[in-house]
C-alpha atoms as a PDB file:
ATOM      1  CA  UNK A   1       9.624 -14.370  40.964  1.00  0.00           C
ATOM      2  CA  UNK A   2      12.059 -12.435  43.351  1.00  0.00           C
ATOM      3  CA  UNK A   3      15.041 -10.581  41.749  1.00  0.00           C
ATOM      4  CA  UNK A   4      17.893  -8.895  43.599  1.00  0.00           C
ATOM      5  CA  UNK A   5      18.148  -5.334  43.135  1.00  0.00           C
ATOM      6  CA  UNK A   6      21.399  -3.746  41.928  1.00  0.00           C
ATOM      7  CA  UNK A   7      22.817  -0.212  42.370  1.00  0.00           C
ATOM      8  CA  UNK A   8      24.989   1.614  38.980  1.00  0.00           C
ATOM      9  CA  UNK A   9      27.650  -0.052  40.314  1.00  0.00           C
ATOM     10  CA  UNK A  10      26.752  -3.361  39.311  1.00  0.00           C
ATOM     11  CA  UNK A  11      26.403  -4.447  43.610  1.00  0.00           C
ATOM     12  CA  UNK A  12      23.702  -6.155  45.069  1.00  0.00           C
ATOM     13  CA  UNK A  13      21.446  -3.156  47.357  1.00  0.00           C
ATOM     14  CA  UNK A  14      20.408  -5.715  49.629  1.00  0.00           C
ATOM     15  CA  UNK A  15      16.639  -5.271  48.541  1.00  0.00           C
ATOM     16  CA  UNK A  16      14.652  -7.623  46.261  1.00  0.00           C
ATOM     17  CA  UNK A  17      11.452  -6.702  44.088  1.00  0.00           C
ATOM     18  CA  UNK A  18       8.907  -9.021  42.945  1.00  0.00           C
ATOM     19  CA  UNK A  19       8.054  -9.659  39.718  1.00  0.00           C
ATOM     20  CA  UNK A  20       4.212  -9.707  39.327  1.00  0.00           C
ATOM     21  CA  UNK A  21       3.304 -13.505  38.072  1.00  0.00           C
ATOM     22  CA  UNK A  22       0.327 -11.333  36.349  1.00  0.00           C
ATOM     23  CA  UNK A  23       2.825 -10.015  33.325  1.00  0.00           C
ATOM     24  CA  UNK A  24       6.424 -12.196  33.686  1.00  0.00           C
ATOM     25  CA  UNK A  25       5.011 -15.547  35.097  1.00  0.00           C
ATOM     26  CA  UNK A  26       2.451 -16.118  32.399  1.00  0.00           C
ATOM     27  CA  UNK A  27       2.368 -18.711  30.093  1.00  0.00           C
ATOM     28  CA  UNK A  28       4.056 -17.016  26.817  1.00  0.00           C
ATOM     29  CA  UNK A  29       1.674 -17.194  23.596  1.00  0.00           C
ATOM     30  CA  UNK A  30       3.395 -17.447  20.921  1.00  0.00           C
ATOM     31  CA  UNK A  31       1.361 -16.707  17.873  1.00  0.00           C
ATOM     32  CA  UNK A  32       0.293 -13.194  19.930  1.00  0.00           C
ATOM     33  CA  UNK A  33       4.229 -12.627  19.750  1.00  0.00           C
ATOM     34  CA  UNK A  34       4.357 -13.588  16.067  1.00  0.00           C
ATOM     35  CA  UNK A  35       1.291 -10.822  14.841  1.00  0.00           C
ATOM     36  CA  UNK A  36       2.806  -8.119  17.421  1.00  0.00           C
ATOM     37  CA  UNK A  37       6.084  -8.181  15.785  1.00  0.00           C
ATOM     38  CA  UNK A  38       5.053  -8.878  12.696  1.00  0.00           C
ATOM     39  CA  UNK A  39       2.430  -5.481  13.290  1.00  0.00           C
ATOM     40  CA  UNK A  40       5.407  -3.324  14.284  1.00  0.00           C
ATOM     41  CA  UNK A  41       7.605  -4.244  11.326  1.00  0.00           C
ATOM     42  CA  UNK A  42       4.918  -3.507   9.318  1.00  0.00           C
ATOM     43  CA  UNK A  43       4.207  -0.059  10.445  1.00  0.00           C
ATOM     44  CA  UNK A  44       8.512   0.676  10.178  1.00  0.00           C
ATOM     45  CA  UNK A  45       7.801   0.612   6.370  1.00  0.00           C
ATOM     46  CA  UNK A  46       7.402   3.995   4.557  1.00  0.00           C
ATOM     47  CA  UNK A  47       4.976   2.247   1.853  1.00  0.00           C
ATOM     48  CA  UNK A  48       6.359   5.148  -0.796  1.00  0.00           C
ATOM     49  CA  UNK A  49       7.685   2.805  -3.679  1.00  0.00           C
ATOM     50  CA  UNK A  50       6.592   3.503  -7.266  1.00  0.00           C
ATOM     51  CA  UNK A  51       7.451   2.053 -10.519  1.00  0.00           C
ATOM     52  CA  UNK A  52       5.787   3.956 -13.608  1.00  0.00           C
ATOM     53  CA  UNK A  53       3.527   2.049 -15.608  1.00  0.00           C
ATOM     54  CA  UNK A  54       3.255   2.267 -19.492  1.00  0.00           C
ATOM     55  CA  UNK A  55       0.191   5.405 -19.628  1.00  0.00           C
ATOM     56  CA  UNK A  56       2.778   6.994 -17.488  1.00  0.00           C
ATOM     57  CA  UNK A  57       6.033   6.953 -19.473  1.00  0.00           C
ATOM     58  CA  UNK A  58       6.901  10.107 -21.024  1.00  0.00           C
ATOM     59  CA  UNK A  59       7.918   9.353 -24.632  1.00  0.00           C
ATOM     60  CA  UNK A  60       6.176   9.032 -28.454  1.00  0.00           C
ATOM     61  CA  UNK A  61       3.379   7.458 -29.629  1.00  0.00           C
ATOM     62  CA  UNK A  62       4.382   7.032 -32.629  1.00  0.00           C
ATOM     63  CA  UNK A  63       4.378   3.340 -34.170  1.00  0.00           C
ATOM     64  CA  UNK A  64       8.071   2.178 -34.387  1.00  0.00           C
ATOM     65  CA  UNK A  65       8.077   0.273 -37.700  1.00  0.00           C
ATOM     66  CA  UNK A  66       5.706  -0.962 -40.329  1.00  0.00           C
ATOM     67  CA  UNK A  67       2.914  -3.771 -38.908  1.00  0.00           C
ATOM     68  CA  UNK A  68       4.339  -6.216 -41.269  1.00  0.00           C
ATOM     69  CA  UNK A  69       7.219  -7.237 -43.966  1.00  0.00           C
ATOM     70  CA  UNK A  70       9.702  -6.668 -40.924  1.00  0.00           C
ATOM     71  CA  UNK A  71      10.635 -10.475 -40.052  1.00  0.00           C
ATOM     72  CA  UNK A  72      10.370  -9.287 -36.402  1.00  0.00           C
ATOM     73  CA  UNK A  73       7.639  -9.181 -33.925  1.00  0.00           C
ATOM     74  CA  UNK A  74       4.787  -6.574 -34.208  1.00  0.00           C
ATOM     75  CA  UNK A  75       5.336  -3.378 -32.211  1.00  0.00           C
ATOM     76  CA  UNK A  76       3.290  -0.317 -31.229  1.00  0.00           C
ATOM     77  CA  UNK A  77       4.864   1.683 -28.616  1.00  0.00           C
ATOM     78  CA  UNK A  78       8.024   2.748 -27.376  1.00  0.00           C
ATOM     79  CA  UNK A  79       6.441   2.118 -23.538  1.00  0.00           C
ATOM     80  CA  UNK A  80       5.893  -1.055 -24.288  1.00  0.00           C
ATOM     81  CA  UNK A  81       7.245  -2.915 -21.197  1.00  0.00           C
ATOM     82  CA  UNK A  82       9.155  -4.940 -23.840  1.00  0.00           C
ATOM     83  CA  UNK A  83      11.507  -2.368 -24.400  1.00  0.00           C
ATOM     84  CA  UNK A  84      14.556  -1.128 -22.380  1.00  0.00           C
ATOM     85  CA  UNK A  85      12.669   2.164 -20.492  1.00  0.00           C
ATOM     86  CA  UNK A  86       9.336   1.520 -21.365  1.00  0.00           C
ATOM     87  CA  UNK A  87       6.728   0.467 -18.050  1.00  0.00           C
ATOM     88  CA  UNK A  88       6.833  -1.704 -15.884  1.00  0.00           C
ATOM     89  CA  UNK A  89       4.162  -4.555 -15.777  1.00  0.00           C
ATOM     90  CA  UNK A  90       2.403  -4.807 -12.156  1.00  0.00           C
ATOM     91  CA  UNK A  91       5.319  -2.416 -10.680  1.00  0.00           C
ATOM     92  CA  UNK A  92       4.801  -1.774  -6.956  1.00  0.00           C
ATOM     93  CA  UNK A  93       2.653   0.941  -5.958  1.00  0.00           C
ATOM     94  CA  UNK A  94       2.361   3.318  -3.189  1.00  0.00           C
ATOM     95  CA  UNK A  95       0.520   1.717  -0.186  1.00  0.00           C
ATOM     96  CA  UNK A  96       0.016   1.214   3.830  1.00  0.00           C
ATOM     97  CA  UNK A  97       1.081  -1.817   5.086  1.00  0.00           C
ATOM     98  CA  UNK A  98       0.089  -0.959   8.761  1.00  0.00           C
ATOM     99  CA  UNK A  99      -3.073  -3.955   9.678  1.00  0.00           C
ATOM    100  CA  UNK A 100      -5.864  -3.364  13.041  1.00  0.00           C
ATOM    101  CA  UNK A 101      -4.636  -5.714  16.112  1.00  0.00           C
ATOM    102  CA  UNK A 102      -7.008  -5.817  19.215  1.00  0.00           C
ATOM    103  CA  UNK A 103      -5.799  -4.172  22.082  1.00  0.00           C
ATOM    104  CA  UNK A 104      -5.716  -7.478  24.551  1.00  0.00           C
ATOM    105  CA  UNK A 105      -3.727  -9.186  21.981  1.00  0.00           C
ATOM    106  CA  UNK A 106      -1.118  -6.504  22.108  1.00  0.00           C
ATOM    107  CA  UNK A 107      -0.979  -6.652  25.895  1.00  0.00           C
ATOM    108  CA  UNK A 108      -0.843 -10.536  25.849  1.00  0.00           C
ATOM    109  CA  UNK A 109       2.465 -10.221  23.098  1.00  0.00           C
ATOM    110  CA  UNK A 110       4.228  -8.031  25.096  1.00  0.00           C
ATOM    111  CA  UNK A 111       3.827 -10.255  28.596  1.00  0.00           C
ATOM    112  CA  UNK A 112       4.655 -13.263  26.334  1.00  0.00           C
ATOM    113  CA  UNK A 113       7.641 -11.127  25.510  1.00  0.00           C
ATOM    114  CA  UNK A 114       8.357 -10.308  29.445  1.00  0.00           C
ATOM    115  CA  UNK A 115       7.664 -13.968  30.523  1.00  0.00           C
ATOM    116  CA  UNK A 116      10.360 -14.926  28.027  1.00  0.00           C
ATOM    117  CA  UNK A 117      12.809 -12.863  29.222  1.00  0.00           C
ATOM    118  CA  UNK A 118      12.242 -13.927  32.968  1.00  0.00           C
ATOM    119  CA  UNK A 119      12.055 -17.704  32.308  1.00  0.00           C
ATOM    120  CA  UNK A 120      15.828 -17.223  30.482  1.00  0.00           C
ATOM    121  CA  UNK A 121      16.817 -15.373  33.429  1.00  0.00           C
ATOM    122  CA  UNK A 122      17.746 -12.200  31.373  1.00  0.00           C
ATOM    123  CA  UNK A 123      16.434  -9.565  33.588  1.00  0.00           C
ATOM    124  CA  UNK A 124      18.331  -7.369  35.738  1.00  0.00           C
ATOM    125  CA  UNK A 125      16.405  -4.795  38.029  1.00  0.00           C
ATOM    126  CA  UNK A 126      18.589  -1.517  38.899  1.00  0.00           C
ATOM    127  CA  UNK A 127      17.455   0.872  41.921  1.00  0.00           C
ATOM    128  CA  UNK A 128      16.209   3.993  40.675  1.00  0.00           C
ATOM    129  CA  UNK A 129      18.814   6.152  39.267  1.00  0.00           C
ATOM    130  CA  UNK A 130      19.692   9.871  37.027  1.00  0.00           C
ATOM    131  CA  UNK A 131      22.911  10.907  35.731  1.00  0.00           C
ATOM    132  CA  UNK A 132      23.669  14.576  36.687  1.00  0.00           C
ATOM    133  CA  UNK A 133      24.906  15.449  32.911  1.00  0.00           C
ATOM    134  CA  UNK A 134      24.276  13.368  29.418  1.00  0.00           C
ATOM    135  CA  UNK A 135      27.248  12.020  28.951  1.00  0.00           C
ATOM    136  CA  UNK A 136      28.122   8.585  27.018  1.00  0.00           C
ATOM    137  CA  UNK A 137      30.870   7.555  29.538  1.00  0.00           C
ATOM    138  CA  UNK A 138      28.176   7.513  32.676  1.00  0.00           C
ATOM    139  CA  UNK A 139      26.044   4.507  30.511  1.00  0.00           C
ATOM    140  CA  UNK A 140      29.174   3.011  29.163  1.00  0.00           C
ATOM    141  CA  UNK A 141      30.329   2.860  33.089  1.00  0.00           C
ATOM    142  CA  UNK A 142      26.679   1.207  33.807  1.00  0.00           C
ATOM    143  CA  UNK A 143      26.657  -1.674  31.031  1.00  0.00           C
ATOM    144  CA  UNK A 144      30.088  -2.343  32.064  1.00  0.00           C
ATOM    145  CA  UNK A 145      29.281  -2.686  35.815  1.00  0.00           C
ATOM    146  CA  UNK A 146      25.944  -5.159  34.740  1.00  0.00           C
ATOM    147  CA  UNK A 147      28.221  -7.096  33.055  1.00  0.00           C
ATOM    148  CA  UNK A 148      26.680  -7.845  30.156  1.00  0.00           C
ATOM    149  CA  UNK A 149      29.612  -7.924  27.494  1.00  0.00           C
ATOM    150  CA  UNK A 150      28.178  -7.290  23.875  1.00  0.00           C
ATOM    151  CA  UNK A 151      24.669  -8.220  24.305  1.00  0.00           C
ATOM    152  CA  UNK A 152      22.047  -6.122  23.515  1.00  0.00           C
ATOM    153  CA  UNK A 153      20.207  -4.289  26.016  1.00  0.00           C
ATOM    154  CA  UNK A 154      16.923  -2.829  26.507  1.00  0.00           C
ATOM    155  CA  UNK A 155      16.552  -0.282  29.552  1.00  0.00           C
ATOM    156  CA  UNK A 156      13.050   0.445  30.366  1.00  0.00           C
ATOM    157  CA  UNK A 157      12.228   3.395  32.747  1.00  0.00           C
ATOM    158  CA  UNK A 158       9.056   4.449  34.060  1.00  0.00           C
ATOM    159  CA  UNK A 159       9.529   7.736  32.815  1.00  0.00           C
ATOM    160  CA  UNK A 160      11.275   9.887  30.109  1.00  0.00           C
ATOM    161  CA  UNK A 161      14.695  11.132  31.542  1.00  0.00           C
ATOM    162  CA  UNK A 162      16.867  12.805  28.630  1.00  0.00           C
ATOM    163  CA  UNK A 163      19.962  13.007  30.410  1.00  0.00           C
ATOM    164  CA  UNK A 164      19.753   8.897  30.200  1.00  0.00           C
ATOM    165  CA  UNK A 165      18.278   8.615  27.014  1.00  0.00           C
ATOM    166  CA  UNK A 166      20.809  11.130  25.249  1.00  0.00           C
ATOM    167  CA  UNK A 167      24.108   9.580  27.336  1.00  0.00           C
ATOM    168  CA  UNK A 168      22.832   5.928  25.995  1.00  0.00           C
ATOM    169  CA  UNK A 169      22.547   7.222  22.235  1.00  0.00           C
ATOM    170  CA  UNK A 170      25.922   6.934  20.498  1.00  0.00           C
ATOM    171  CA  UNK A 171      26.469   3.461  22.141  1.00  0.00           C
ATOM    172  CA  UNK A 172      25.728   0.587  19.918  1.00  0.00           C
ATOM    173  CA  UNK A 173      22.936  -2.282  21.029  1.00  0.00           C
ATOM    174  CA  UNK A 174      21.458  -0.791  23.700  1.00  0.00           C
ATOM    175  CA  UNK A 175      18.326   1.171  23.982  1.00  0.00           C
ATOM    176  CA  UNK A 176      16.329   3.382  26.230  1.00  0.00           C
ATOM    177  CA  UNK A 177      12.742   3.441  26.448  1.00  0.00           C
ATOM    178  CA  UNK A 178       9.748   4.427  29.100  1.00  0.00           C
ATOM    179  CA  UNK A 179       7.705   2.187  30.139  1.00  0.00           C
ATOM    180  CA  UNK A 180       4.945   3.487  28.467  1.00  0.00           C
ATOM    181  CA  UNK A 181       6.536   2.943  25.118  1.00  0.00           C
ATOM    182  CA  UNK A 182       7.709  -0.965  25.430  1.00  0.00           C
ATOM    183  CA  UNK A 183       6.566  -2.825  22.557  1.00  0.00           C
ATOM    184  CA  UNK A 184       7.393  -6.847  21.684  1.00  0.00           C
ATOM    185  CA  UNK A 185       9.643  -6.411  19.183  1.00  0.00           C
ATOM    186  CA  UNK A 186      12.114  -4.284  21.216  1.00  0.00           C
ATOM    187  CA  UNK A 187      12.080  -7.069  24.191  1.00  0.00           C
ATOM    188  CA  UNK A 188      12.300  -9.901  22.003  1.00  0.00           C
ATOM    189  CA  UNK A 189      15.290  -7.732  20.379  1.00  0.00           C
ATOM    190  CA  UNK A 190      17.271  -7.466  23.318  1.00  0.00           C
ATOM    191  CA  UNK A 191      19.866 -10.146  25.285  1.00  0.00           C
ATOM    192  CA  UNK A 192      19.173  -8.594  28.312  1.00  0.00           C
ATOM    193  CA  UNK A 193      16.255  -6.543  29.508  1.00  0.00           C
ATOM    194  CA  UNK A 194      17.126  -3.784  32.454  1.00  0.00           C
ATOM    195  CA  UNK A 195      14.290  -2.609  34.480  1.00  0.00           C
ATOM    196  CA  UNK A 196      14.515  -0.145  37.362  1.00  0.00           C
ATOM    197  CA  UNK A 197      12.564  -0.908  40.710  1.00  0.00           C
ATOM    198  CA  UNK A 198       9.983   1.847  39.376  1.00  0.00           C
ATOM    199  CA  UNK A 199       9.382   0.743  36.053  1.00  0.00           C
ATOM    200  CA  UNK A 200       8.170  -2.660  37.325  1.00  0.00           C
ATOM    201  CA  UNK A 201       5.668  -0.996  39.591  1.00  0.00           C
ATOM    202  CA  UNK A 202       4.630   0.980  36.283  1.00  0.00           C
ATOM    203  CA  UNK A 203       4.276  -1.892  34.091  1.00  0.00           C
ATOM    204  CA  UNK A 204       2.421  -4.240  36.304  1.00  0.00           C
ATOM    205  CA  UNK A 205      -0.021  -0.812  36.922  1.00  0.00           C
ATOM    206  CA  UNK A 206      -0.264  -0.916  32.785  1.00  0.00           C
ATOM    207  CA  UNK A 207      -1.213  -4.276  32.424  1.00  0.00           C
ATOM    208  CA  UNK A 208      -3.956  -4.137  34.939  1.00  0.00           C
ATOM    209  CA  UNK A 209      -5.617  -1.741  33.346  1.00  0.00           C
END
């Protein structure tokens, strides 16, 4: 799949890059997709809720009323989880949600991801490009001159560059990542996925592997 390269300007370079068939011309598997994203959500959560259970109230052991004669039911303890501030009965507890996913799995959800994004016609490849300074205008001046009104966007380059990556940070839906770093989720996540002419050399090179 040939796709016309644009400049920062939004214009056509005159040069074209080829998408490798190996990554966005596959046919996209969808359950790989599902356990990818479904893995990454997973490992966003911090796993550190607690509820206290009765042993671990603070609070007196002493029996509330007489056993009988009362006309009410039979009680023991103020942690009873009964009672307003007493425990809670199978509360959540600390754990790690994070599961094992083989490493061609992963590979095959993120070209499933790619191949999605092709076959909607929702990539844009940019020449390579830096901004001089980090400054939020230069990116804003870039999404407007793609065009892409208020979709989200995901700009992958095949290296870290700060002065991108910081001028791209106060604007809202969009994203920069390296290459190295692309996951499913993120992909899936954006309207429009922005590759430079290097970053597609560095991907294919990553899937190969």
């Amino acid at each position: 799949m040939e796709v016309k390269v644009l400049n920062i300007s939004g214009k056509e370079t005159g040069a074209k890059v080829q998408l490798p068939e190996s990554v966005f011309g596959i046919e996209p598997n969808d359950h790989a997709i599902y356990l990818d994203v479904k893995q990454y959500l997973a490992n966003q959560r911090q796993g550190t809720h607690k509820s206290k259970q009765r042993n671990e109230i603070a609070g007196s052991t002493r029996k509330l009323y007489k056993q009988k004669g009362t006309g009410g039911a039979r009680a023991g303890s103020i942690k009873s989880p009964l009672f307003n501030g007493g425990g809670r009965v199978f509360g959540p507890q600390p754990r790690d949600y994070s599961f094992k996913l083989n490493k061609k799995l992963k590979s095959l959800a993120r070209k499933s991801a790619l191949a999605y994004k092709a076959k909607d016609n929702n990539v844009v490849v940019l020449e390579d490009f830096n901004f001089d300074t980090a400054k939020t205008k230069n990116y804003t001046s870039l999404l407007a001159a793609l065009n892409v009104g208020t979709q989200k966007t995901l700009l992958v380059l095949p290296a870290q560059n700060n002065n991108i990556y910081l001028s791209s940070r106060n604007i809202q839906k969009t994203k920069v990542i390296s290459a190295a770093d692309l996951n499913t989720y993120d992909v899936l996540n954006a309207g429009v996925l922005v590759l430079t002419a290097d970053s597609v050399k560095t991907l294919e090179e990553a899937f190969a592997k």
